[in-house]
C-alpha atoms as a PDB file:
ATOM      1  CA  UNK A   1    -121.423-153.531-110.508  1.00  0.00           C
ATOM      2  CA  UNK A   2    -118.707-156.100-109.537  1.00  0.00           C
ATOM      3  CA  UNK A   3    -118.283-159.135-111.394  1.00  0.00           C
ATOM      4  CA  UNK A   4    -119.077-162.131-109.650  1.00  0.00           C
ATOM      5  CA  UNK A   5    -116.241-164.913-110.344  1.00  0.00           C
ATOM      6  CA  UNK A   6    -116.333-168.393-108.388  1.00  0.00           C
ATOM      7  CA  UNK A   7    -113.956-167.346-105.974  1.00  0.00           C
ATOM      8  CA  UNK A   8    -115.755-164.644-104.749  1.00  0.00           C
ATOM      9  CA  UNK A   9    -118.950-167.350-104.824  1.00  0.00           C
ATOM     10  CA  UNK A  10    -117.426-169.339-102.504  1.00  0.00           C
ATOM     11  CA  UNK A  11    -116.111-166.701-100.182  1.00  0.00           C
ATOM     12  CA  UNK A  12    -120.345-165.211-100.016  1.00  0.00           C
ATOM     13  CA  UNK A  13    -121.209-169.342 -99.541  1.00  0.00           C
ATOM     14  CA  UNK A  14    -118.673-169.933 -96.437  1.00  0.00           C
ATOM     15  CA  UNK A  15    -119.219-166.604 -94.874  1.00  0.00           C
ATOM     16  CA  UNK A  16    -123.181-167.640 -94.800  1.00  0.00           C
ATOM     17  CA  UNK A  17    -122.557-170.665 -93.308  1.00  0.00           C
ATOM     18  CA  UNK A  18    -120.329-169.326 -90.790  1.00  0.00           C
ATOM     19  CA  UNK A  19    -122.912-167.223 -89.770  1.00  0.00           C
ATOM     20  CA  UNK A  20    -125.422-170.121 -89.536  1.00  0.00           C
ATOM     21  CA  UNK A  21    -122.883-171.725 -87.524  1.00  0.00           C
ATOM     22  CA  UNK A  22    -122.790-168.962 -85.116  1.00  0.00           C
ATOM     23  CA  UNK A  23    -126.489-168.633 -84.607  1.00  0.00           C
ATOM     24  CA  UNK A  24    -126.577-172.590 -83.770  1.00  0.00           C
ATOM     25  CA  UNK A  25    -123.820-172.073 -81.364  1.00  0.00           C
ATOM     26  CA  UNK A  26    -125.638-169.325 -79.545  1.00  0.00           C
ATOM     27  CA  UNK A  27    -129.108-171.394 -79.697  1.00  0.00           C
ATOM     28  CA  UNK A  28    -126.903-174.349 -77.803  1.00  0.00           C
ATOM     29  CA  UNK A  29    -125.267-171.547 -75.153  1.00  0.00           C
ATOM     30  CA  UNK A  30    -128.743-170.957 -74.095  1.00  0.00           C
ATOM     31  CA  UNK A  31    -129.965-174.310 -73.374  1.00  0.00           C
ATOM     32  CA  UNK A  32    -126.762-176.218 -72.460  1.00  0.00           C
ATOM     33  CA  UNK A  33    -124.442-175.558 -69.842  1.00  0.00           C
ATOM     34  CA  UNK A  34    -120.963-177.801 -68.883  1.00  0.00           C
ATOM     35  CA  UNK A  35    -120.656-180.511 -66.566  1.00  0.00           C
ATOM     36  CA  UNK A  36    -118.197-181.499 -64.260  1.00  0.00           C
ATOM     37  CA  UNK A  37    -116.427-183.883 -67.151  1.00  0.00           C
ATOM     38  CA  UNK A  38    -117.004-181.063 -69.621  1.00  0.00           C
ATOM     39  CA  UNK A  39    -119.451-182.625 -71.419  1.00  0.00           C
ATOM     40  CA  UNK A  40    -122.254-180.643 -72.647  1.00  0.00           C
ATOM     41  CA  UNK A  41    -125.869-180.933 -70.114  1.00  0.00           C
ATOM     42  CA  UNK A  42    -129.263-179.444 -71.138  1.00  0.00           C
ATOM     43  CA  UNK A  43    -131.204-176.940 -68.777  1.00  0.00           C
ATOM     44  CA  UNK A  44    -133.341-179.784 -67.635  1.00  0.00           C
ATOM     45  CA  UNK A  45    -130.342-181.998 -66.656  1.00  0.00           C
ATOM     46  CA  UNK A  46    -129.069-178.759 -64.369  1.00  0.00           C
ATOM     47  CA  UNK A  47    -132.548-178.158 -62.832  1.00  0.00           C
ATOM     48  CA  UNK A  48    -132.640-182.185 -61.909  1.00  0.00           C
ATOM     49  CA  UNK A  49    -129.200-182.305 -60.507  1.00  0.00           C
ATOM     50  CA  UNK A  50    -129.990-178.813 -58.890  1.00  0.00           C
ATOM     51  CA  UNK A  51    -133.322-180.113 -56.940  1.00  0.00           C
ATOM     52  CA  UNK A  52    -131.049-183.789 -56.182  1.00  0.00           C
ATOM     53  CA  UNK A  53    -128.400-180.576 -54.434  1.00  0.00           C
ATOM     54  CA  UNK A  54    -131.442-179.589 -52.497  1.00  0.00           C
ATOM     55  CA  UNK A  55    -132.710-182.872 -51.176  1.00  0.00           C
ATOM     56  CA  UNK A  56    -129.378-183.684 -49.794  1.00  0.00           C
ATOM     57  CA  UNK A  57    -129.189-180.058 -47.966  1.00  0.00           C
ATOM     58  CA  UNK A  58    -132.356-180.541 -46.693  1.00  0.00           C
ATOM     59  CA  UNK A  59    -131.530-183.984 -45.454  1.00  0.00           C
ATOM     60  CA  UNK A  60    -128.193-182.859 -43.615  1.00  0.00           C
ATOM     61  CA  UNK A  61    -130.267-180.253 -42.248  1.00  0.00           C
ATOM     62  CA  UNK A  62    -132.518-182.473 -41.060  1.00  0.00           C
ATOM     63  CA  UNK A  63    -129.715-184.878 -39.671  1.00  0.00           C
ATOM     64  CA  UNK A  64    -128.238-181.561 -37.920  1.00  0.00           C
ATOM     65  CA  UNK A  65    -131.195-180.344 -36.386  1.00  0.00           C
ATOM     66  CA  UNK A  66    -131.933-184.230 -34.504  1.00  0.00           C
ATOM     67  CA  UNK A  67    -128.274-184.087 -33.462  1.00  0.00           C
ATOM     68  CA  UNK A  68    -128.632-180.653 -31.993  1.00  0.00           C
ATOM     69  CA  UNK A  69    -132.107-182.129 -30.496  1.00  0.00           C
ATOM     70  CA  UNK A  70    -129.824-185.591 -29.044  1.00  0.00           C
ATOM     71  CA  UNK A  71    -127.083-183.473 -27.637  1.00  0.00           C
ATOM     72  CA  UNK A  72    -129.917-180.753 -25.847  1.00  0.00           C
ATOM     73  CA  UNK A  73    -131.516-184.283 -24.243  1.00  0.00           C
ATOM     74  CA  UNK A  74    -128.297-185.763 -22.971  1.00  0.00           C
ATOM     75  CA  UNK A  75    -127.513-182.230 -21.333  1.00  0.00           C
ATOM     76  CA  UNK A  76    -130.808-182.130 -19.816  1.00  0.00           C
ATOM     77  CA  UNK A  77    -130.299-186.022 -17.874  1.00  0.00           C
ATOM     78  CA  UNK A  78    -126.940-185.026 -17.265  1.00  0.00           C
ATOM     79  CA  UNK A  79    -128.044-181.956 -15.707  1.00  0.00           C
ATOM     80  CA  UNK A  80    -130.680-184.222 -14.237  1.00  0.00           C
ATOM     81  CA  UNK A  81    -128.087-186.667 -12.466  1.00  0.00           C
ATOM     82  CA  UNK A  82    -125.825-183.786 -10.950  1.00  0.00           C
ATOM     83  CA  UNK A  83    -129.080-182.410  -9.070  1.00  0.00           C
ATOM     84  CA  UNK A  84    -130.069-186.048  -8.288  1.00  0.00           C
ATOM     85  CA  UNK A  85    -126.694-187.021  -7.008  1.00  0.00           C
ATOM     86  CA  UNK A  86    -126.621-183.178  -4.824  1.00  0.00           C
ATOM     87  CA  UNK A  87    -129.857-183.943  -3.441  1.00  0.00           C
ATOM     88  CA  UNK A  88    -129.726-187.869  -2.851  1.00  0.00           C
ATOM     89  CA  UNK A  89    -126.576-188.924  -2.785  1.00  0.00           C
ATOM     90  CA  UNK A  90    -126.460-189.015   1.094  1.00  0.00           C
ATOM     91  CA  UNK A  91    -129.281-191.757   0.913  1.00  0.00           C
ATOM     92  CA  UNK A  92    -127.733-194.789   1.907  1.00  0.00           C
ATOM     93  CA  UNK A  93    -125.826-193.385   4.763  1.00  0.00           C
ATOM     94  CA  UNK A  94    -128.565-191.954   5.938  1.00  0.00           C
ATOM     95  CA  UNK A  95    -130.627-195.105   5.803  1.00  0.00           C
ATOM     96  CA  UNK A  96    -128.255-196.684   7.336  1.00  0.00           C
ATOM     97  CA  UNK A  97    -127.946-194.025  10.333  1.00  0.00           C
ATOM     98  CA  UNK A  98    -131.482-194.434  11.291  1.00  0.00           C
ATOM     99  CA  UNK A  99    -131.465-198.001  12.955  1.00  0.00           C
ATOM    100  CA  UNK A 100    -128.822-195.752  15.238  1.00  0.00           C
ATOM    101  CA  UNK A 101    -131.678-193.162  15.818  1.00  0.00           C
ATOM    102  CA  UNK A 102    -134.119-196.277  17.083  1.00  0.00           C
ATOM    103  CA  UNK A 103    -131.991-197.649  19.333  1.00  0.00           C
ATOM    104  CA  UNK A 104    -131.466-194.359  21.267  1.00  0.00           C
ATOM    105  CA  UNK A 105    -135.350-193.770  21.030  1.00  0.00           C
ATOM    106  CA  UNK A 106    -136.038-196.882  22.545  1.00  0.00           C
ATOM    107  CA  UNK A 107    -133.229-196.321  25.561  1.00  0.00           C
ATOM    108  CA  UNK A 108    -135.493-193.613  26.428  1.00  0.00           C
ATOM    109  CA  UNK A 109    -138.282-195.204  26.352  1.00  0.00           C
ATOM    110  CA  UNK A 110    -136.628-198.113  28.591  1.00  0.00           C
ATOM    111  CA  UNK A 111    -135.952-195.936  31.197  1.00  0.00           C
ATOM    112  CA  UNK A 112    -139.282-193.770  31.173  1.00  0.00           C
ATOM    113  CA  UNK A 113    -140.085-194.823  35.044  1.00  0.00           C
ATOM    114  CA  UNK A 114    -136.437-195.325  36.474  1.00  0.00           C
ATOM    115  CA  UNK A 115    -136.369-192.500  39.105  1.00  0.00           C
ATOM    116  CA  UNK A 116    -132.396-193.889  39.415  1.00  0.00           C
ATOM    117  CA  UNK A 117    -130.104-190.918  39.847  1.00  0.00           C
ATOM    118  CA  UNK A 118    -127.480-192.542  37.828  1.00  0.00           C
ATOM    119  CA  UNK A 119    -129.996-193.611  35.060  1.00  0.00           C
ATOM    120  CA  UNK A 120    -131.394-190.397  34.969  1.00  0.00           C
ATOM    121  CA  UNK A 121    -127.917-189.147  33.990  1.00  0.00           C
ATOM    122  CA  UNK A 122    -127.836-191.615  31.563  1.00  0.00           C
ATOM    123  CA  UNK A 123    -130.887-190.666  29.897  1.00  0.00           C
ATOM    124  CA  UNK A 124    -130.070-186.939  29.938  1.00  0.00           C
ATOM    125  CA  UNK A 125    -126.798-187.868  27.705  1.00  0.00           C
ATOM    126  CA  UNK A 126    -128.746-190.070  25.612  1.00  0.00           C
ATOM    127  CA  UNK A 127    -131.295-187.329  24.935  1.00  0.00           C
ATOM    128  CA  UNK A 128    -128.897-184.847  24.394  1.00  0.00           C
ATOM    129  CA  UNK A 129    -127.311-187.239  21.657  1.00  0.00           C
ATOM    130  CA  UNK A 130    -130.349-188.308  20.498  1.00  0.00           C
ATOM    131  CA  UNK A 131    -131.178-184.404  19.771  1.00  0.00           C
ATOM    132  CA  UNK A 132    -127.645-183.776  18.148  1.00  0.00           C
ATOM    133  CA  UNK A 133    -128.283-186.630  15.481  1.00  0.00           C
ATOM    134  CA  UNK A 134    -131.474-185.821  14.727  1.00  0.00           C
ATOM    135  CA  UNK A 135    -130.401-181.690  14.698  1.00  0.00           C
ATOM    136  CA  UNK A 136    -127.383-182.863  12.238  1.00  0.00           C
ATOM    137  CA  UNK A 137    -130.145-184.879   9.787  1.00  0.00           C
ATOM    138  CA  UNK A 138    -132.112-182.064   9.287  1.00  0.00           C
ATOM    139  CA  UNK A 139    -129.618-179.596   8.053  1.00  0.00           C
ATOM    140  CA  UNK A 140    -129.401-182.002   5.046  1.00  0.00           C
ATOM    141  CA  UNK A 141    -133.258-182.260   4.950  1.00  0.00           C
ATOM    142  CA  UNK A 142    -134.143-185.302   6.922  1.00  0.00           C
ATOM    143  CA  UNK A 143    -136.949-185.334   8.098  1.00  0.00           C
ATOM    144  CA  UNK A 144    -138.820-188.112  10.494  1.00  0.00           C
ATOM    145  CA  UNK A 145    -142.405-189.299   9.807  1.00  0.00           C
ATOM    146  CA  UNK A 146    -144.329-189.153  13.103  1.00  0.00           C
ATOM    147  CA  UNK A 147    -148.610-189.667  11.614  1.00  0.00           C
ATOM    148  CA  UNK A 148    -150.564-189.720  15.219  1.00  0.00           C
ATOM    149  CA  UNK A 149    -153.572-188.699  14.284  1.00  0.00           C
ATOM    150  CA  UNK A 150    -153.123-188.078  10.522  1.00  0.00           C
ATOM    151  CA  UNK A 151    -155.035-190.107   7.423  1.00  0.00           C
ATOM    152  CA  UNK A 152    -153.476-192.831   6.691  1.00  0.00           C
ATOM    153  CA  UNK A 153    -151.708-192.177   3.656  1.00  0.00           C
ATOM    154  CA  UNK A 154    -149.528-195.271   1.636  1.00  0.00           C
ATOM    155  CA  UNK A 155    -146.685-193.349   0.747  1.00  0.00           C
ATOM    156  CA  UNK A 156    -145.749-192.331   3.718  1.00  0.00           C
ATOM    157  CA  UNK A 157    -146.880-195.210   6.092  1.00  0.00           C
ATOM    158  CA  UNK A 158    -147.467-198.742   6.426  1.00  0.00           C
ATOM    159  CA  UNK A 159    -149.806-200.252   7.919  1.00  0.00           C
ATOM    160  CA  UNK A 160    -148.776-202.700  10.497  1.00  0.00           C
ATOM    161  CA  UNK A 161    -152.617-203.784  11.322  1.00  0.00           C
ATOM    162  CA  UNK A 162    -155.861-201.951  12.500  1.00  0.00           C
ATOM    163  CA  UNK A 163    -157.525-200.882  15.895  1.00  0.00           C
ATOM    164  CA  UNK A 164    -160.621-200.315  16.601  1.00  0.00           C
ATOM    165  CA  UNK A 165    -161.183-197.035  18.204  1.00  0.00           C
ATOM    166  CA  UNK A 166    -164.421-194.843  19.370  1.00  0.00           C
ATOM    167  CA  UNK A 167    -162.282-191.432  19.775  1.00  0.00           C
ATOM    168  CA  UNK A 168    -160.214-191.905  16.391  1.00  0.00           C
ATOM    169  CA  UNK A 169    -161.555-191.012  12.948  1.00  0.00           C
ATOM    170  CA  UNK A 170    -161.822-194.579  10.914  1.00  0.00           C
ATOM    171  CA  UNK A 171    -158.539-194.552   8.383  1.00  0.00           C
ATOM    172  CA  UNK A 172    -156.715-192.385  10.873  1.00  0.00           C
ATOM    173  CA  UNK A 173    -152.795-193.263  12.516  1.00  0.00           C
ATOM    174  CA  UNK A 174    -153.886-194.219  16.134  1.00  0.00           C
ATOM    175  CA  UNK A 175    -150.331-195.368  16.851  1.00  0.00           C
ATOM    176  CA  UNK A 176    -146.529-195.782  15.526  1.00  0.00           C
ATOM    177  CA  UNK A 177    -144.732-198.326  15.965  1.00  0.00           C
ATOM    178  CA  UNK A 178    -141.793-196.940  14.574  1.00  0.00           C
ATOM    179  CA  UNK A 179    -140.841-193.082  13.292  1.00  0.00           C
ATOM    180  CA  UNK A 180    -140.082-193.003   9.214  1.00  0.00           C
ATOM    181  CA  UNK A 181    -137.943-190.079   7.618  1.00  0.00           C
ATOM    182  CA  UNK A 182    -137.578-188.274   4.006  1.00  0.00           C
ATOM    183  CA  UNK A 183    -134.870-186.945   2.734  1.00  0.00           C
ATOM    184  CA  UNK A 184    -135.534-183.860   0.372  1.00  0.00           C
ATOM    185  CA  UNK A 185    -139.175-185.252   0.320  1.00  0.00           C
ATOM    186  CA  UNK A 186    -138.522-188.597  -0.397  1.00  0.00           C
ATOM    187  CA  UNK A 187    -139.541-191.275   1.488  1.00  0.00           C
ATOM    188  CA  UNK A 188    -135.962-193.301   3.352  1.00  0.00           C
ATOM    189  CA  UNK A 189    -138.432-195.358   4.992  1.00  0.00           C
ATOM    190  CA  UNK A 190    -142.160-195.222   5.739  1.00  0.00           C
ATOM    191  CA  UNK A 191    -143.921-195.241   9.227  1.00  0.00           C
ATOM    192  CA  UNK A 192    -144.806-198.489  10.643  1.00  0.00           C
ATOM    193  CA  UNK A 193    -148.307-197.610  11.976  1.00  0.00           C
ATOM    194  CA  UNK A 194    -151.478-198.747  13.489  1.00  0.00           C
ATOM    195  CA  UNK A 195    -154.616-197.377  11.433  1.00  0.00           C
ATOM    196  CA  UNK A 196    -158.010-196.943  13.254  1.00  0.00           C
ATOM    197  CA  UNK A 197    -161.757-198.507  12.588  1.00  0.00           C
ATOM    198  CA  UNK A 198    -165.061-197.828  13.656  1.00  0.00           C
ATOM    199  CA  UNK A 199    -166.008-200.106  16.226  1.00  0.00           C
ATOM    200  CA  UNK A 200    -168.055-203.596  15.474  1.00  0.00           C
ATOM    201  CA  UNK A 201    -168.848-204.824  18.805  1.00  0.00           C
ATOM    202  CA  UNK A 202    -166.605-207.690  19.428  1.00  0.00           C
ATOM    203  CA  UNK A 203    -163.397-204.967  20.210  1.00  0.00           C
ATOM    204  CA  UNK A 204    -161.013-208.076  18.656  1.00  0.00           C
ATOM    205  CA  UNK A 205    -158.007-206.179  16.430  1.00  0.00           C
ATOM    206  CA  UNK A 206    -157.517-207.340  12.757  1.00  0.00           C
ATOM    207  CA  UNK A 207    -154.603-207.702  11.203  1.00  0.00           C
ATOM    208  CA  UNK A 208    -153.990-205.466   7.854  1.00  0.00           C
END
């Protein structure tokens, strides 16, 4: 048996508490971790600032995904505009064309019952570019608005006053008083029309 002497006492006392010392650091490794000073941070701490990490992913994801949702809108009007602009953007030369259109119209109708030789040249070459204009409108999809006989309908027409009439249905286009056209279905200019009613007795026209 070895003798114990005080040295070898206190060599047996600090070994035990080095070894105490080493458990407590190992107890610490497994609930602290290191921050980004270096100071020490307990599980809980990590979890918190590990859910805060979250929150602000989710909320750039969020900001991401209404930016991706902004830019898909503006493409869409953009997109919008182009077609609008292929489709329309002959409108006001058009509308300004068709007051050319009437005044050939009514040159015809001016010379309905002149049996003239020389007027009836005339009319043939007003005809003949009358039918040219209109033939050049349509290939960009103007189209005129000519309602005899139709319903009256208020996108298309307006109603310049109302006849009575025995032959016509009530509501109906009994006459125009001057053509209106579309372009790509939309109305340049509506139909200035006369709109039948049933007869009351006293055959006196009301104005609309």
């Amino acid at each position: 048996m070895t003798e114990q002497t005080p040295e070898t006492g206190k060599q047996e006392e600090f070994e035990s508490r080095g070894a105490e010392e080493q458990l407590e650091t190992a107890a610490q490794d497994n609930t602290e971790t290191v921050d980004e000073g270096g100071q020490p941070r307990t599980l809980e701490q990590a979890l918190l600032k590990l859910a805060e990490a979250e929150a602000v992913m989710a909320s750039h994801q969020t900001e991401v995904l209404r930016l991706h949702a902004d830019m898909q809108n503006i493409r869409r009007r953009a997109e919008q505009d182009v077609e609008k602009a292929h489709k329309y953007g002959q409108e006001k030369l058009v509308s300004e064309l068709l007051p050319v259109i009437d005044n050939l119209e009514r040159a015809l109708q001016a010379t309905d019952d002149q049996e003239d030789q020389r007027v009836s040249a005339l009319r043939q070459g007003v005809e003949l570019t009358l039918k040219s204009f209109i033939g050049c409108l349509q290939k960009f999809n103007v189209e005129p608005l000519d309602p005899i006989g139709e319903p009256f309908n208020p996108e298309y027409h307006q109603a310049m006053g109302m006849m009575e009439s025995s032959t016509a249905e009530p509501d109906s286009v009994t006459a125009v008083m001057q053509k209106g056209y579309t372009l790509n279905g939309r109305v340049l200019r509506p139909a200035m029309v006369m709109v039948a009613r049933a007869p009351d007795g006293d055959g006196v026209d009301v104005k609309a």
